[in-house]
PDB file of N, CA and C in Angstrom:
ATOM      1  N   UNK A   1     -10.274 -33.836 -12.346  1.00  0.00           N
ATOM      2  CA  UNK A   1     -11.286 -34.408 -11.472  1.00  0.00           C
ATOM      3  C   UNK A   1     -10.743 -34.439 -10.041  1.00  0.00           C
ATOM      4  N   UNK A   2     -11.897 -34.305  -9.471  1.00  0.00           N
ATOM      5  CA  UNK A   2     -11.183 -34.520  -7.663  1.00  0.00           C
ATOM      6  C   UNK A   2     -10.381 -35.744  -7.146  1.00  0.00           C
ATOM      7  N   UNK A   3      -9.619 -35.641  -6.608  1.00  0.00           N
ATOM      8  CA  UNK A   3      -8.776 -36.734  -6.338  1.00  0.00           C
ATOM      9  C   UNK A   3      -7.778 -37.225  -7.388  1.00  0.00           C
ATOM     10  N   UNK A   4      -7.440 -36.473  -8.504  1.00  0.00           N
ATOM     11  CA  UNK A   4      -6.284 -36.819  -9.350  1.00  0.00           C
ATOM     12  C   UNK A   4      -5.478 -35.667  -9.172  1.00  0.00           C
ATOM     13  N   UNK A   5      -4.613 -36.113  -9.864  1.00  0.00           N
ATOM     14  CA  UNK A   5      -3.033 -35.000  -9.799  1.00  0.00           C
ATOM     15  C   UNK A   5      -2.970 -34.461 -11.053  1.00  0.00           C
ATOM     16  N   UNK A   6      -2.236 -32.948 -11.012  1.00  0.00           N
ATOM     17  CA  UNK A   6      -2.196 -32.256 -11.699  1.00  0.00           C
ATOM     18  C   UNK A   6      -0.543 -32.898 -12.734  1.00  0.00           C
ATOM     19  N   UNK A   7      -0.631 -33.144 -13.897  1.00  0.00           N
ATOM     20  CA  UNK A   7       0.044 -33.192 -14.748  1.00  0.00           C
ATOM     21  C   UNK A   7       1.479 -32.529 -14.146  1.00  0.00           C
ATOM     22  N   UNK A   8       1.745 -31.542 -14.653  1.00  0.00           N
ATOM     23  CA  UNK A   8       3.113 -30.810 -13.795  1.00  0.00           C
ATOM     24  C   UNK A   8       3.772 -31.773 -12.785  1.00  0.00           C
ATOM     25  N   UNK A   9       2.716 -32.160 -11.715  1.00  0.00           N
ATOM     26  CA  UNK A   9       3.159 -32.988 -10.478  1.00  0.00           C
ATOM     27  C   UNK A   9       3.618 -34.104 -10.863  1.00  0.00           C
ATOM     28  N   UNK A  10       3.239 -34.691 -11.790  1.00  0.00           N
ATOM     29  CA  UNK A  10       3.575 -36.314 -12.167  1.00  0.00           C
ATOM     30  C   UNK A  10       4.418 -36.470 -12.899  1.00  0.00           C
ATOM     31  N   UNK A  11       4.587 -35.196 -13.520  1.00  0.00           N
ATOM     32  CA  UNK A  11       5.919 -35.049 -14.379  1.00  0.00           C
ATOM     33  C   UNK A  11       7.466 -34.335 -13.513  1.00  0.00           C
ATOM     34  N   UNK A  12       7.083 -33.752 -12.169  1.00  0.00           N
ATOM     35  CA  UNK A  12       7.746 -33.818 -11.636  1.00  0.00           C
ATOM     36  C   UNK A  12       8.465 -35.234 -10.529  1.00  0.00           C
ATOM     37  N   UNK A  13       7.369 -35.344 -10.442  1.00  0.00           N
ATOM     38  CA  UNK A  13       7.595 -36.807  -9.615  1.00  0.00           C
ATOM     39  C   UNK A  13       8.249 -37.959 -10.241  1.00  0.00           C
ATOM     40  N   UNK A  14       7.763 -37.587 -11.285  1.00  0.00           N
ATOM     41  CA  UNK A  14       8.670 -38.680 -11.915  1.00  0.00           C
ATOM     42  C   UNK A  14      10.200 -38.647 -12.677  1.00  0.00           C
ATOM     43  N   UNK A  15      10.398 -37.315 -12.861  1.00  0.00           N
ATOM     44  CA  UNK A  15      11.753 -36.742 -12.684  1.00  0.00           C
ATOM     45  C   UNK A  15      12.631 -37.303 -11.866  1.00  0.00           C
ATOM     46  N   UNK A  16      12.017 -37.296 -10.789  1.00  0.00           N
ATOM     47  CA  UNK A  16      12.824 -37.325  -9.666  1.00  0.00           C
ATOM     48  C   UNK A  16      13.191 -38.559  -9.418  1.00  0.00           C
ATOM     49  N   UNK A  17      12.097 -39.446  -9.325  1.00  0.00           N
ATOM     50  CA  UNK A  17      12.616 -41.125  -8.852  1.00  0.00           C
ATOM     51  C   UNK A  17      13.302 -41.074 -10.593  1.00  0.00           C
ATOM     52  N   UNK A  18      13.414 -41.101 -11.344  1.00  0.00           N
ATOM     53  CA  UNK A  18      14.236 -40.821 -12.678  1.00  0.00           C
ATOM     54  C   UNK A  18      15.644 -40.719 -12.461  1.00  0.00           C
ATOM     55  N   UNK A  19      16.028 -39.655 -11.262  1.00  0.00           N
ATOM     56  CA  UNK A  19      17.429 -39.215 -10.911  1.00  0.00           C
ATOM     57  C   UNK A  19      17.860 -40.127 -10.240  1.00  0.00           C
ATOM     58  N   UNK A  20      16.717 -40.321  -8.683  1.00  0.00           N
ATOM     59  CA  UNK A  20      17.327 -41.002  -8.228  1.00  0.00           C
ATOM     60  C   UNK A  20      17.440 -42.265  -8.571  1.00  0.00           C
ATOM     61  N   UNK A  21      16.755 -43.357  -9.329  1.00  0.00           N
ATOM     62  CA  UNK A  21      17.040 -44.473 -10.448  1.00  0.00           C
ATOM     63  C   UNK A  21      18.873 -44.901 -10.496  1.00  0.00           C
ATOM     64  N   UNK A  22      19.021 -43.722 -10.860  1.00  0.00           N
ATOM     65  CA  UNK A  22      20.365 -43.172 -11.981  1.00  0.00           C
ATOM     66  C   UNK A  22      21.394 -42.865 -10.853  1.00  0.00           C
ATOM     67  N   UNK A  23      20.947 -42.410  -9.693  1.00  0.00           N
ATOM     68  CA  UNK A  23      21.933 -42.045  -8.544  1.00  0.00           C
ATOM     69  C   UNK A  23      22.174 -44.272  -8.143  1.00  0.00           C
ATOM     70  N   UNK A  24      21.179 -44.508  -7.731  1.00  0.00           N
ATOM     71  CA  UNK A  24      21.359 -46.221  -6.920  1.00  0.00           C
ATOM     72  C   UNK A  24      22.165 -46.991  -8.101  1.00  0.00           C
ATOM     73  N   UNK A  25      21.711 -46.738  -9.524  1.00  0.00           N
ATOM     74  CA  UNK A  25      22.112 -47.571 -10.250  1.00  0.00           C
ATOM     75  C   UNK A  25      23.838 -47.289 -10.753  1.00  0.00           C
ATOM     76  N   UNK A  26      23.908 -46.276  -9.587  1.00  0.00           N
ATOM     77  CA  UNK A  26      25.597 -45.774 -10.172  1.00  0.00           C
ATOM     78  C   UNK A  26      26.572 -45.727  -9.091  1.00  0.00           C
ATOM     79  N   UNK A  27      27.296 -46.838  -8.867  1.00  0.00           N
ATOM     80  CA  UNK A  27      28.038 -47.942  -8.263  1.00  0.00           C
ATOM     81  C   UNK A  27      29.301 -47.087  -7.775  1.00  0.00           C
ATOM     82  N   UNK A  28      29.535 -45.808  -8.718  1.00  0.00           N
ATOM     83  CA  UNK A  28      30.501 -44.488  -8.468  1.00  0.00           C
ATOM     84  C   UNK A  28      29.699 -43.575  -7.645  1.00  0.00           C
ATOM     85  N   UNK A  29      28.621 -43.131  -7.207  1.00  0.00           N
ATOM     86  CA  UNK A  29      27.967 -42.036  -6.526  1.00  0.00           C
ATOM     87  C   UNK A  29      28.319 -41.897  -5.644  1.00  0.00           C
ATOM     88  N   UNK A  30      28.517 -40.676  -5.262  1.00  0.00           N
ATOM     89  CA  UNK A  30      28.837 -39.867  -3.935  1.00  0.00           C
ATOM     90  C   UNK A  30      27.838 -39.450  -3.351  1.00  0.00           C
ATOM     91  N   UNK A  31      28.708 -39.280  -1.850  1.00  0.00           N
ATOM     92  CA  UNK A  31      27.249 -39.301  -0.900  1.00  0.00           C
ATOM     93  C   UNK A  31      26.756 -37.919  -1.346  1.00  0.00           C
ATOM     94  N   UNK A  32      27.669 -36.875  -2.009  1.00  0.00           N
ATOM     95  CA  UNK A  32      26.739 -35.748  -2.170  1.00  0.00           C
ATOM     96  C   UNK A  32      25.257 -36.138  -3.413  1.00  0.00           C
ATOM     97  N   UNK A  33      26.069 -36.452  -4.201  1.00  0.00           N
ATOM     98  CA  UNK A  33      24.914 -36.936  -5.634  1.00  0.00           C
ATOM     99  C   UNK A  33      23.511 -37.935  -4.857  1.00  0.00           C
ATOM    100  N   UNK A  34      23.969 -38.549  -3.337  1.00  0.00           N
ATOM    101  CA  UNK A  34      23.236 -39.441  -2.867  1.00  0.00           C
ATOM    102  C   UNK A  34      21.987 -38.539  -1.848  1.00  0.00           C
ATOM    103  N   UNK A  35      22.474 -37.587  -1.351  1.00  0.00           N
ATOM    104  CA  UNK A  35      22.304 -36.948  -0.670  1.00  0.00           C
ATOM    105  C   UNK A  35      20.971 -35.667  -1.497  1.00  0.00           C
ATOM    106  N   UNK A  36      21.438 -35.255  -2.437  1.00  0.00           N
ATOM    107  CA  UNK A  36      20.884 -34.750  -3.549  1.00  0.00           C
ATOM    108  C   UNK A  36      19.569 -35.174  -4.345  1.00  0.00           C
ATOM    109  N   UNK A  37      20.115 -36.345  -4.591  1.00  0.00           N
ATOM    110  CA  UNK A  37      18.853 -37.111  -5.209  1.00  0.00           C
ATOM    111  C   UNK A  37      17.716 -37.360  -3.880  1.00  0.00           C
ATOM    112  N   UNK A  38      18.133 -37.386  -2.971  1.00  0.00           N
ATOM    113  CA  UNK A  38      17.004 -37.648  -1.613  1.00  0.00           C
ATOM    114  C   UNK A  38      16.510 -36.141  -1.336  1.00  0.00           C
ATOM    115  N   UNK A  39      17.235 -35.207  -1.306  1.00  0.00           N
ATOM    116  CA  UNK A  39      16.651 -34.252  -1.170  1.00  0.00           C
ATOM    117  C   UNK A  39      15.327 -33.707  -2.772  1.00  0.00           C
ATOM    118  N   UNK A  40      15.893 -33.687  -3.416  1.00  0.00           N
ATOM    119  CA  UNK A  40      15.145 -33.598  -4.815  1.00  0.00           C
ATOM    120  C   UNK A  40      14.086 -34.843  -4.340  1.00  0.00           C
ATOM    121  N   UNK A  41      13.824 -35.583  -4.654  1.00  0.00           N
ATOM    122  CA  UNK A  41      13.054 -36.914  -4.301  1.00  0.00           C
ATOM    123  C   UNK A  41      11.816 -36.611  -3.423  1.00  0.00           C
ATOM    124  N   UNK A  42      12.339 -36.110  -2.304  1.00  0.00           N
ATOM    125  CA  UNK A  42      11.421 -35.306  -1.205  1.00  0.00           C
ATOM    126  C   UNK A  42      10.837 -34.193  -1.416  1.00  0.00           C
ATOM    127  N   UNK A  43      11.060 -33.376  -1.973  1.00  0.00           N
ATOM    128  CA  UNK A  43      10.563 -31.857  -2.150  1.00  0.00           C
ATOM    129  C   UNK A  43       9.857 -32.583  -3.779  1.00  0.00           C
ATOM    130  N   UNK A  44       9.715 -33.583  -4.762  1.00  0.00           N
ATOM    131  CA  UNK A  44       8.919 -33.760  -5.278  1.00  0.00           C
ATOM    132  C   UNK A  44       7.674 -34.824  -4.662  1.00  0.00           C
ATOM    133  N   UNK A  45       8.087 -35.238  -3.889  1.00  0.00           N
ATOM    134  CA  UNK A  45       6.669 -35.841  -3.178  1.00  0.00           C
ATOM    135  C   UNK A  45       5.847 -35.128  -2.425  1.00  0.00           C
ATOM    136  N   UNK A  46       6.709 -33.812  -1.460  1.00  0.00           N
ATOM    137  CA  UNK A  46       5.647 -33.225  -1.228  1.00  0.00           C
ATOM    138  C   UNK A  46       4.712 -32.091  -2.357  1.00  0.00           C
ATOM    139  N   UNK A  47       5.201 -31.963  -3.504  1.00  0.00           N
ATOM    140  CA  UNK A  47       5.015 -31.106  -4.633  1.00  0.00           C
ATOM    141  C   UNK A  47       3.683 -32.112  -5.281  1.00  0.00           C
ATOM    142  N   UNK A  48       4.098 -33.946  -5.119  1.00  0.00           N
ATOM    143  CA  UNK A  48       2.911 -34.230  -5.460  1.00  0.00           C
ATOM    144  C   UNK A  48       1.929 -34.662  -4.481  1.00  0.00           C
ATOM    145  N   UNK A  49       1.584 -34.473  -3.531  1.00  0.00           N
ATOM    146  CA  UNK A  49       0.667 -34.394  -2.352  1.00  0.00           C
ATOM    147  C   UNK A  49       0.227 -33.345  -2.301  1.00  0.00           C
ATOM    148  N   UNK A  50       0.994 -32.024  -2.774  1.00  0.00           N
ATOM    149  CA  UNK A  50       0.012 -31.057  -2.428  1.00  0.00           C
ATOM    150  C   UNK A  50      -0.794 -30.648  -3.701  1.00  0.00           C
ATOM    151  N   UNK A  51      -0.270 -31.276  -4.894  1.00  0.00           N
ATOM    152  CA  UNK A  51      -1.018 -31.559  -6.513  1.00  0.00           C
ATOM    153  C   UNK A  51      -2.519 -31.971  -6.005  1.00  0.00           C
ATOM    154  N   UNK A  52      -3.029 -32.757  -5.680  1.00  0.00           N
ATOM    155  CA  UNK A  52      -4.328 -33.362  -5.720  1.00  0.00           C
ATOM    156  C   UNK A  52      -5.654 -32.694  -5.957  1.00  0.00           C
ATOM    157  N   UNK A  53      -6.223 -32.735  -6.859  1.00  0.00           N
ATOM    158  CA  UNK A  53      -7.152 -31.899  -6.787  1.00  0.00           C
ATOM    159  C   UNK A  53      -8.245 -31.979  -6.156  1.00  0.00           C
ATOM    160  N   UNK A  54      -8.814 -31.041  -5.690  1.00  0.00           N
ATOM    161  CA  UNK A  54      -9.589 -30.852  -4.713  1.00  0.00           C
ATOM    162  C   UNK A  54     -11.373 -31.290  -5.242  1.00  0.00           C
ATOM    163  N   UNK A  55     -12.493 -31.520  -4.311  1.00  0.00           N
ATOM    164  CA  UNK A  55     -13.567 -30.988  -4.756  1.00  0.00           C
ATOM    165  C   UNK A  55     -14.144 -29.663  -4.845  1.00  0.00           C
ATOM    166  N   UNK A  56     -14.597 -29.243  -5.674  1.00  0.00           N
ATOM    167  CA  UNK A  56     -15.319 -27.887  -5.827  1.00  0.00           C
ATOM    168  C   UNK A  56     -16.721 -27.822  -4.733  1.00  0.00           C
ATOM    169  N   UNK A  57     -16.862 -28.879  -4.305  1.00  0.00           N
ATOM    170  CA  UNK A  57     -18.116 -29.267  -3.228  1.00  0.00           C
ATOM    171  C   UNK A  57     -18.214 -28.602  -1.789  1.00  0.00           C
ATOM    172  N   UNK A  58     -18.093 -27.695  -1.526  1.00  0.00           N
ATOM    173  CA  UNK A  58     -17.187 -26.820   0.154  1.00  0.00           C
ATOM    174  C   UNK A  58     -18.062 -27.301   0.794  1.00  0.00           C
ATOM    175  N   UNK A  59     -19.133 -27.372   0.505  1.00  0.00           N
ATOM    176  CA  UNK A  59     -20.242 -27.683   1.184  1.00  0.00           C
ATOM    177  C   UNK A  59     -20.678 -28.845   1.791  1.00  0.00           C
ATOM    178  N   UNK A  60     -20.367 -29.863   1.239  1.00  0.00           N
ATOM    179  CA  UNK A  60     -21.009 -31.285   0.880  1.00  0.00           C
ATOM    180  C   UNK A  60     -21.903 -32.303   0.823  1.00  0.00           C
ATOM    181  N   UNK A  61     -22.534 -31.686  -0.211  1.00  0.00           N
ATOM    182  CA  UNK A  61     -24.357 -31.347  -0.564  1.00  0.00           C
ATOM    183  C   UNK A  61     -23.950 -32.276  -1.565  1.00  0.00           C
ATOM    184  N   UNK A  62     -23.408 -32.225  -2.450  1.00  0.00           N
ATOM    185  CA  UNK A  62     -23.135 -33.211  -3.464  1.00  0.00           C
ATOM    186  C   UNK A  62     -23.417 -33.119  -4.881  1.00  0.00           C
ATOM    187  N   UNK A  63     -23.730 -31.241  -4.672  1.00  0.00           N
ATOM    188  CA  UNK A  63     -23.173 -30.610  -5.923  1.00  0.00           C
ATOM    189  C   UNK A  63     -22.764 -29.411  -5.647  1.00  0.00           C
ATOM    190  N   UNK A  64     -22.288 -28.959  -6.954  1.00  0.00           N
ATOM    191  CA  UNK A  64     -21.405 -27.981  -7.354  1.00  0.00           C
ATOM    192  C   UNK A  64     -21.915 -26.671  -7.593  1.00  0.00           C
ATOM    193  N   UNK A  65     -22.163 -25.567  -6.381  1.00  0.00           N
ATOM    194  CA  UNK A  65     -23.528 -24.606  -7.038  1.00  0.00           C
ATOM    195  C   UNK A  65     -22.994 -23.669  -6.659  1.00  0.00           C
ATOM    196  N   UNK A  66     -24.219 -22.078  -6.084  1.00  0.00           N
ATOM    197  CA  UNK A  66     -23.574 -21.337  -5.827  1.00  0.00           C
ATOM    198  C   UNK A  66     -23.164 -20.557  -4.155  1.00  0.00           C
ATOM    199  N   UNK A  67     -23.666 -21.793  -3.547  1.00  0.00           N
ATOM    200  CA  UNK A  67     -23.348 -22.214  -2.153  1.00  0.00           C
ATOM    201  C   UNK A  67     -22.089 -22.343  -2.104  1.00  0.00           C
ATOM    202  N   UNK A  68     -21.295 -22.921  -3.430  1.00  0.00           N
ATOM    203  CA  UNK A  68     -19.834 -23.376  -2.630  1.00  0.00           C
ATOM    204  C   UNK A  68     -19.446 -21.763  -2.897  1.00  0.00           C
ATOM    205  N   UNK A  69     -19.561 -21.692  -4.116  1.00  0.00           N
ATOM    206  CA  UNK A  69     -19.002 -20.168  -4.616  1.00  0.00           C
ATOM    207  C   UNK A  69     -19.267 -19.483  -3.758  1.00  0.00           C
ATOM    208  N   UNK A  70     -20.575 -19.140  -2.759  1.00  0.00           N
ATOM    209  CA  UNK A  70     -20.129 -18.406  -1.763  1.00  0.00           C
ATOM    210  C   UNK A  70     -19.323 -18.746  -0.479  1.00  0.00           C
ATOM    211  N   UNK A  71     -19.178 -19.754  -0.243  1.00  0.00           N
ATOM    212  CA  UNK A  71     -17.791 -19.883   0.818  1.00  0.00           C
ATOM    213  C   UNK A  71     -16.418 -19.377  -0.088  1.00  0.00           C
ATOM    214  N   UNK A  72     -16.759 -19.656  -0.863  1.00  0.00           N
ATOM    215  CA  UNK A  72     -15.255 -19.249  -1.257  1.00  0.00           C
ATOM    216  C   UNK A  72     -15.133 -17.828  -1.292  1.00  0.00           C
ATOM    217  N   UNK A  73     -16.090 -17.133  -1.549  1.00  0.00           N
ATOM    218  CA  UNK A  73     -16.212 -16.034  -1.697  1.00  0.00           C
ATOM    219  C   UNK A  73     -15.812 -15.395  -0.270  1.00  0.00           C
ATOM    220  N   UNK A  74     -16.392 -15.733   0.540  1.00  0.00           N
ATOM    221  CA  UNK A  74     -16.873 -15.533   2.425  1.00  0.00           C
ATOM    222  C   UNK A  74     -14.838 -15.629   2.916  1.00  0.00           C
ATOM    223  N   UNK A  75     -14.533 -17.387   2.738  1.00  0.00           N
ATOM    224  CA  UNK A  75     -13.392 -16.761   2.929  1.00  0.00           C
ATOM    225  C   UNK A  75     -11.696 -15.985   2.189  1.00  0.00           C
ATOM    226  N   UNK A  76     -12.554 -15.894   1.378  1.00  0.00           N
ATOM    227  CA  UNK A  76     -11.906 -14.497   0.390  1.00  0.00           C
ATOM    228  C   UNK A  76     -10.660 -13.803   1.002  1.00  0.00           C
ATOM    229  N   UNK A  77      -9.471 -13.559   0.516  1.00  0.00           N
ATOM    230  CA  UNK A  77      -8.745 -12.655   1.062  1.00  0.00           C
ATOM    231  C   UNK A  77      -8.024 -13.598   2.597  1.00  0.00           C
ATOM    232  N   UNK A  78      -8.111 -14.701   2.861  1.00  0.00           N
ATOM    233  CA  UNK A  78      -7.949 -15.189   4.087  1.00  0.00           C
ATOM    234  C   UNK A  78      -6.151 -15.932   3.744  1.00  0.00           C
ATOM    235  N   UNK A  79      -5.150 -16.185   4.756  1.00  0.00           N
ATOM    236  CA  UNK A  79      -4.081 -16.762   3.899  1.00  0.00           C
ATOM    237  C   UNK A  79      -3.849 -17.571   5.456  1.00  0.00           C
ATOM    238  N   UNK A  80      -2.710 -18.340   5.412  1.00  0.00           N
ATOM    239  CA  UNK A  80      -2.877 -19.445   6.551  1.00  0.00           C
ATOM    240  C   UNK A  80      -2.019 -18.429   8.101  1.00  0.00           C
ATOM    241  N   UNK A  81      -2.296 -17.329   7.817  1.00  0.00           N
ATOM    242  CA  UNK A  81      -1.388 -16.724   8.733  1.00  0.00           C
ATOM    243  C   UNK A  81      -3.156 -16.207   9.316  1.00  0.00           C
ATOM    244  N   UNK A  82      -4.331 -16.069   9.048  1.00  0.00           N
ATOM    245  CA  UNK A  82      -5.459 -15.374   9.365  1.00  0.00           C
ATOM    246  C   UNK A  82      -5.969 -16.638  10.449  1.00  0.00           C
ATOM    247  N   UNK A  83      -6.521 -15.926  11.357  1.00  0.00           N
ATOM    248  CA  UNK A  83      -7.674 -16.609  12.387  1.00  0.00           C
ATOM    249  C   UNK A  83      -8.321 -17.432  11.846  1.00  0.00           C
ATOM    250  N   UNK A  84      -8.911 -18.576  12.490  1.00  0.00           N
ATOM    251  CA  UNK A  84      -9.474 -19.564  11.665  1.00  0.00           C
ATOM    252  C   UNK A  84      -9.206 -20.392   9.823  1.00  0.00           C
ATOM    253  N   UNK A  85      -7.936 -20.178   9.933  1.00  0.00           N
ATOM    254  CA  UNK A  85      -7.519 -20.354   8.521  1.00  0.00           C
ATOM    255  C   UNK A  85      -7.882 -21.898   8.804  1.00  0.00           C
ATOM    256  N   UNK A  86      -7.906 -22.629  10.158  1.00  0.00           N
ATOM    257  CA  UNK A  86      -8.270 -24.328   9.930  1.00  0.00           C
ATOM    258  C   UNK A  86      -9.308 -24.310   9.336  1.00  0.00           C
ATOM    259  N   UNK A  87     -10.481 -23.434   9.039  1.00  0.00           N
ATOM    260  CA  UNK A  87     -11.970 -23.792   8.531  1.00  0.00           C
ATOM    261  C   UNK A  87     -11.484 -23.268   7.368  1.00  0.00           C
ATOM    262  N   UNK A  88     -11.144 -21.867   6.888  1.00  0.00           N
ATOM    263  CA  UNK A  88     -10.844 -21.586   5.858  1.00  0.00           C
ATOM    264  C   UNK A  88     -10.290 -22.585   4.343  1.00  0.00           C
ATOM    265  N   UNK A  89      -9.308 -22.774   5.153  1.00  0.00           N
ATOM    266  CA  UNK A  89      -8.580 -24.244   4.140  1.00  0.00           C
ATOM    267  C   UNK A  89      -9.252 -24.792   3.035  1.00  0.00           C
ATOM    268  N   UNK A  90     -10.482 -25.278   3.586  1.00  0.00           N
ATOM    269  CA  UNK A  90     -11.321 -25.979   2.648  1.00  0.00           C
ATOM    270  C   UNK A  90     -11.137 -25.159   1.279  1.00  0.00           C
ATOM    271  N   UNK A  91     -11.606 -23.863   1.151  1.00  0.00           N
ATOM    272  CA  UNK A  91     -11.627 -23.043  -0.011  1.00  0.00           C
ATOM    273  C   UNK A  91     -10.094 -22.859  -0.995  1.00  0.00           C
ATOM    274  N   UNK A  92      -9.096 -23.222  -0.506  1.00  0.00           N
ATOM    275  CA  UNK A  92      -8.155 -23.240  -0.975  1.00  0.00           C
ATOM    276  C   UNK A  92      -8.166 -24.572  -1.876  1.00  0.00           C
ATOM    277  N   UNK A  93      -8.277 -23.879  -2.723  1.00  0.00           N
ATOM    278  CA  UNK A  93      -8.683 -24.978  -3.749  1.00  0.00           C
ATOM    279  C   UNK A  93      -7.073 -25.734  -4.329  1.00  0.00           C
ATOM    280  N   UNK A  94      -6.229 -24.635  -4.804  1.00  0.00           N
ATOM    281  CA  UNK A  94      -4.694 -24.781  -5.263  1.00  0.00           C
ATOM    282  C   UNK A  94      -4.125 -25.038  -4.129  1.00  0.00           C
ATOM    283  N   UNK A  95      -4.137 -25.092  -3.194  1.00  0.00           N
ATOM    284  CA  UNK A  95      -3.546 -25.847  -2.050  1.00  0.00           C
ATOM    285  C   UNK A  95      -1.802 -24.565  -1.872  1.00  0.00           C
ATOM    286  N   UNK A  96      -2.193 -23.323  -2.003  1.00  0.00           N
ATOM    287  CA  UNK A  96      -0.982 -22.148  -2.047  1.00  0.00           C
ATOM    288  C   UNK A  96      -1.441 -21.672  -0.594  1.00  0.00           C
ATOM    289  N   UNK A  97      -1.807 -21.953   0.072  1.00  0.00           N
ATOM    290  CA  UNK A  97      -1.743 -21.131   1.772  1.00  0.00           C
ATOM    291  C   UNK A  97      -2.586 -20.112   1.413  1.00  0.00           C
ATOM    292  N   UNK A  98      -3.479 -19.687   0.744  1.00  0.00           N
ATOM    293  CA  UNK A  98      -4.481 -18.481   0.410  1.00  0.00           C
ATOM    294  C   UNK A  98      -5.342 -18.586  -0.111  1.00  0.00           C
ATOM    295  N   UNK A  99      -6.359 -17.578   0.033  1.00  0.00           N
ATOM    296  CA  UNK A  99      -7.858 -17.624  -0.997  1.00  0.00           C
ATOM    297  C   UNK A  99      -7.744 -16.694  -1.530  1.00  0.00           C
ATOM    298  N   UNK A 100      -7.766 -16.588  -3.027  1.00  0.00           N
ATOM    299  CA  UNK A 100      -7.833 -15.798  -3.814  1.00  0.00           C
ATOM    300  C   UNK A 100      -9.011 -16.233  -4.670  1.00  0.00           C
ATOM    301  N   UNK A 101      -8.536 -14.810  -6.054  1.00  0.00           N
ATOM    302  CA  UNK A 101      -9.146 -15.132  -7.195  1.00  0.00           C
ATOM    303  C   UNK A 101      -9.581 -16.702  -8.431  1.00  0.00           C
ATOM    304  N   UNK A 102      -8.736 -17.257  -8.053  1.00  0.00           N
ATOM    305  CA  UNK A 102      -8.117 -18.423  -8.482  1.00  0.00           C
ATOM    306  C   UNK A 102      -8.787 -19.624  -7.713  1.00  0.00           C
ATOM    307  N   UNK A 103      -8.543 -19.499  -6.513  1.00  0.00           N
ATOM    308  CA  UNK A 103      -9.697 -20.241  -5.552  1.00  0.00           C
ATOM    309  C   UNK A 103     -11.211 -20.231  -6.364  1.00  0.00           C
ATOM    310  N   UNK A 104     -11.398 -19.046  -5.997  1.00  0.00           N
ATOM    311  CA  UNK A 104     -13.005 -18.407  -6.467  1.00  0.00           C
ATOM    312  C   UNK A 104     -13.353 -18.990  -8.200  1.00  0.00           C
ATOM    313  N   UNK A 105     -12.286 -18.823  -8.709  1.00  0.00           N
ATOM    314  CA  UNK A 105     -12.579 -19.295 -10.407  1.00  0.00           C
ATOM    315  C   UNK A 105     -12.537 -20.642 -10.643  1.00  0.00           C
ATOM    316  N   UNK A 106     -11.883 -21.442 -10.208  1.00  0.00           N
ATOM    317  CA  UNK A 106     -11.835 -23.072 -10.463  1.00  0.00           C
ATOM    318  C   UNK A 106     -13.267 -23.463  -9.665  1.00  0.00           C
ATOM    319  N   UNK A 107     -13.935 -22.496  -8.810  1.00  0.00           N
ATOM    320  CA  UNK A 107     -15.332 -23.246  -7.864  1.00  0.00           C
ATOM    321  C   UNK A 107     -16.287 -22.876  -8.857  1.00  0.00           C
ATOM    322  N   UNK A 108     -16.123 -21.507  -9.471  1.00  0.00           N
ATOM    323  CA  UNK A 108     -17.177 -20.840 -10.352  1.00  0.00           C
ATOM    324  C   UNK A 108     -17.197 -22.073 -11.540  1.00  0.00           C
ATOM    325  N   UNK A 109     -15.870 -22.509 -11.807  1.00  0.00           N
ATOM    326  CA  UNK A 109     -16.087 -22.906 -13.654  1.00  0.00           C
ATOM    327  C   UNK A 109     -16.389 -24.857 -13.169  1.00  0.00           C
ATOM    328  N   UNK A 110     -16.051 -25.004 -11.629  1.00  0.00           N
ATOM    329  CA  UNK A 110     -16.778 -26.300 -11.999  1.00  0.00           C
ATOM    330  C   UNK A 110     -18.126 -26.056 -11.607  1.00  0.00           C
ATOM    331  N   UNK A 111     -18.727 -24.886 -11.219  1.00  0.00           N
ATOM    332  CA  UNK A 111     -20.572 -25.077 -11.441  1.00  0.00           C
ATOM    333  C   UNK A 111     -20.839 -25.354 -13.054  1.00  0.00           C
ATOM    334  N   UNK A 112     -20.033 -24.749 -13.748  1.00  0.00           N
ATOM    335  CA  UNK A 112     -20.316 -24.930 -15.085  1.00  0.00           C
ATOM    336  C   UNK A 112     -20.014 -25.938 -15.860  1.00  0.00           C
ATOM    337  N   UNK A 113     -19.881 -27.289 -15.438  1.00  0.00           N
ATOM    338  CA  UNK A 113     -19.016 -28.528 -16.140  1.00  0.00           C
ATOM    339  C   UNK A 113     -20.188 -29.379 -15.357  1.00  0.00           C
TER     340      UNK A 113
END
């Protein structure tokens, strides 16, 4: 659903404060192991921020039709290095810097749900 996180992410995220748990709670740690666990820690928070799932709504009409499917379609082929990739964005559904196929299929299959 829009606005929840993808499984993977939460299982990464929670890995991580897991380590670092285990890094604070260990009275022997070195600043590298300290250092480590903050870096890991960080690169899973931004892993779960960019998890969130999106609406299939591009539009925001306040359903799911084949209006959105054609923006997605429209900006097709676009990646964050293209002109206007700030409007583009929206269609990036997986939140990977591109519109692809994948974009286009998660908009198609929530018209169908």
């Amino acid at each position: 659903m829009p606005g929840q996180y993808q499984q993977a992410a939460k299982d990464t995220l929670s890995a991580a404060i897991n380590t670092a748990k285990s890094v604070i709670d260990n009275p022997s740690a070195t600043q590298s192991q300290v250092d480590s666990s903050v870096t890991t820690l960080g690169g899973a928070v931004d892993i779960f921020k960019a998890a969130v799932m999106k609406s299939a709504d591009l539009n925001k009409d306040g359903s799911i039709d084949v209006g959105d499917l054609a923006i997605a379609a429209y900006y097709y082929g676009k990646d964050s290095t293209a002109t206007g990739w700030a409007t583009a964005r929206i269609a990036d559904m997986n939140n990977d810097s591109k519109i692809d196929i994948i974009d286009i299929a998660y908009v198609a299959n929530n018209i169908l749900e």
